[in-house]
Protein backbone atom coordinates (compact mmCIF):
# COMPACT_ATOMS: atom_id res chain seq x y z
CA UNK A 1 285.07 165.63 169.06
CA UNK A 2 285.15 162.90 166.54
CA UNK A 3 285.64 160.47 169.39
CA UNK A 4 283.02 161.21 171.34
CA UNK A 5 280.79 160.89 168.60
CA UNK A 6 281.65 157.72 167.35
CA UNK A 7 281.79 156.78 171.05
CA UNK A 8 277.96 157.78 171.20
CA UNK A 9 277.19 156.54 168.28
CA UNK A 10 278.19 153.08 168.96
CA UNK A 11 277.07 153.06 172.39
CA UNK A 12 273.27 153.73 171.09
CA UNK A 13 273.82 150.95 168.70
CA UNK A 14 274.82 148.62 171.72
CA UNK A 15 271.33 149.96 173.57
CA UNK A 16 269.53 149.33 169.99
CA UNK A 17 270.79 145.89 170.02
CA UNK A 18 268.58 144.48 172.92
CA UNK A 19 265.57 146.18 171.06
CA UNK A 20 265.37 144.48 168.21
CA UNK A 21 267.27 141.50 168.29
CA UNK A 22 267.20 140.37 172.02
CA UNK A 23 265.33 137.81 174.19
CA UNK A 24 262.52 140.83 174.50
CA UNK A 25 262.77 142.47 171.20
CA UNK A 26 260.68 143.54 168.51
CA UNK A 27 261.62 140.74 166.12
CA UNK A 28 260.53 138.01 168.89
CA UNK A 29 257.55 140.35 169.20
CA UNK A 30 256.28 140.38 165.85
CA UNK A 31 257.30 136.39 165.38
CA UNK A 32 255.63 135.58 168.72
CA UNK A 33 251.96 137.52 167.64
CA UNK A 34 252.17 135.14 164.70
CA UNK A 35 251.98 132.09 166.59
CA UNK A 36 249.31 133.74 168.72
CA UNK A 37 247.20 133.93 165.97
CA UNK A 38 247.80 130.65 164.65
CA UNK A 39 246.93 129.17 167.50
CA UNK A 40 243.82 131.00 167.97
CA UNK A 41 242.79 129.77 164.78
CA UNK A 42 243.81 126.10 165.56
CA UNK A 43 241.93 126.61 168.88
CA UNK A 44 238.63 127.68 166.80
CA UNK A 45 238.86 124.95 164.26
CA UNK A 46 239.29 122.88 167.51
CA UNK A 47 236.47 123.78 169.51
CA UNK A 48 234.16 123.70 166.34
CA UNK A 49 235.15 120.10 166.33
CA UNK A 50 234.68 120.05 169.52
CA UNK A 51 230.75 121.28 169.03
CA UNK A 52 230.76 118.17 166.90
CA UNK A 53 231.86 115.88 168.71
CA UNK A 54 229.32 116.90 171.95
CA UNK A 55 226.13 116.88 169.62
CA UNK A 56 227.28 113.65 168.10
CA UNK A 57 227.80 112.15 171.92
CA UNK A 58 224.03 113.70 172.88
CA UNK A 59 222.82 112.25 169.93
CA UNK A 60 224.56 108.82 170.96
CA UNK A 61 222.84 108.84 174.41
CA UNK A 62 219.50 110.18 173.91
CA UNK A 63 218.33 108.71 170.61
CA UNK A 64 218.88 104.93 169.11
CA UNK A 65 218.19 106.28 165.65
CA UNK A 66 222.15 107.58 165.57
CA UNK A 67 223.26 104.61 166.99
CA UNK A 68 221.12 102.62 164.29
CA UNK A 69 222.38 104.65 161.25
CA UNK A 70 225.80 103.88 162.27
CA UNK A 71 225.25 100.16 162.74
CA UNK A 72 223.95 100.52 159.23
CA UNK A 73 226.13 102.59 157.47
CA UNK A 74 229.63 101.01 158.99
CA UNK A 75 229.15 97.44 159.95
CA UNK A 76 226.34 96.59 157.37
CA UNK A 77 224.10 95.53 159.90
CA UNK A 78 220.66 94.48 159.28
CA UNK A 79 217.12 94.46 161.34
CA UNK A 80 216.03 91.18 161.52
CA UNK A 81 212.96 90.25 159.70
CA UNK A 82 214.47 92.73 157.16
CA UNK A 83 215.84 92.11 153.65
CA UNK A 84 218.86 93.92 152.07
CA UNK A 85 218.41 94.52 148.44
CA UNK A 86 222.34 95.50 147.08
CA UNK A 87 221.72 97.12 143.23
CA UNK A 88 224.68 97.79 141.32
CA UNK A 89 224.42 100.22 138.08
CA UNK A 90 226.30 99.16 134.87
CA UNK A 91 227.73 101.95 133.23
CA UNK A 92 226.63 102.35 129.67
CA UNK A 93 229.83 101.33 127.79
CA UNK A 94 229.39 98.42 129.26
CA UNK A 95 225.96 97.66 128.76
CA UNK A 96 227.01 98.48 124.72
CA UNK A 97 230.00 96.04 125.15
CA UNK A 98 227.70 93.26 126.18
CA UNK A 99 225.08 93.51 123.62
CA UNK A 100 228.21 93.43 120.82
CA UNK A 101 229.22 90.29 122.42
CA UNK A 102 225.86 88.87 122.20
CA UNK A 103 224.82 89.79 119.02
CA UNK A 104 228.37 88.45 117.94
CA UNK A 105 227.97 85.25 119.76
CA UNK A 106 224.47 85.18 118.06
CA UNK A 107 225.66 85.50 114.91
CA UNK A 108 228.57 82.28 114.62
């Protein structure tokens, strides 16, 4: 009797096998609903870039204002007739440095 439990016994662990650790298991299961999701994640992030994309492209065609701002903005392109004014800020400390050196110059 002990034999033919052991006997069934390790014949349903030889049908458990293909369960859980096989080609079709529940381990491949579980791992393969993971990627699922992270790819229908990547493939939202994706097609919001994608909605992007298309308005910038419609924008592009119909309109010269987007293809003026980007003129502009990345080759630092001018109208003509037009005058480009560049300001740049001093930071305070250095304003305070300058005056120091002035006043010191002043002063020999």
């Amino acid at each position: 009797m002990k034999y033919l439990a052991a006997a069934l016994v390790s014949l349903i662990l030889i049908m458990q096998y293909p369960l859980w650790l096989g080609k079709g298991g529940w381990l491949n299961v579980l791992q393969l609903e993971d990627k699922v999701i992270n790819s229908r994640q990547e493939n939202l992030q994706l097609q919001d870039r994608n909605k992007i994309l298309y308005a910038e492209i419609s924008d592009l065609k119909q309109g010269t204002d987007a293809i003026e701002e980007r003129a502009r903005t990345e080759l630092g392109m001018i109208k003509r007739n037009e005058m480009f004014f560049q300001i740049i800020e001093s930071s305070p400390t250095n304003l305070f440095l300058r005056a120091n050196l002035t006043h010191t110059n002043a002063m020999r």
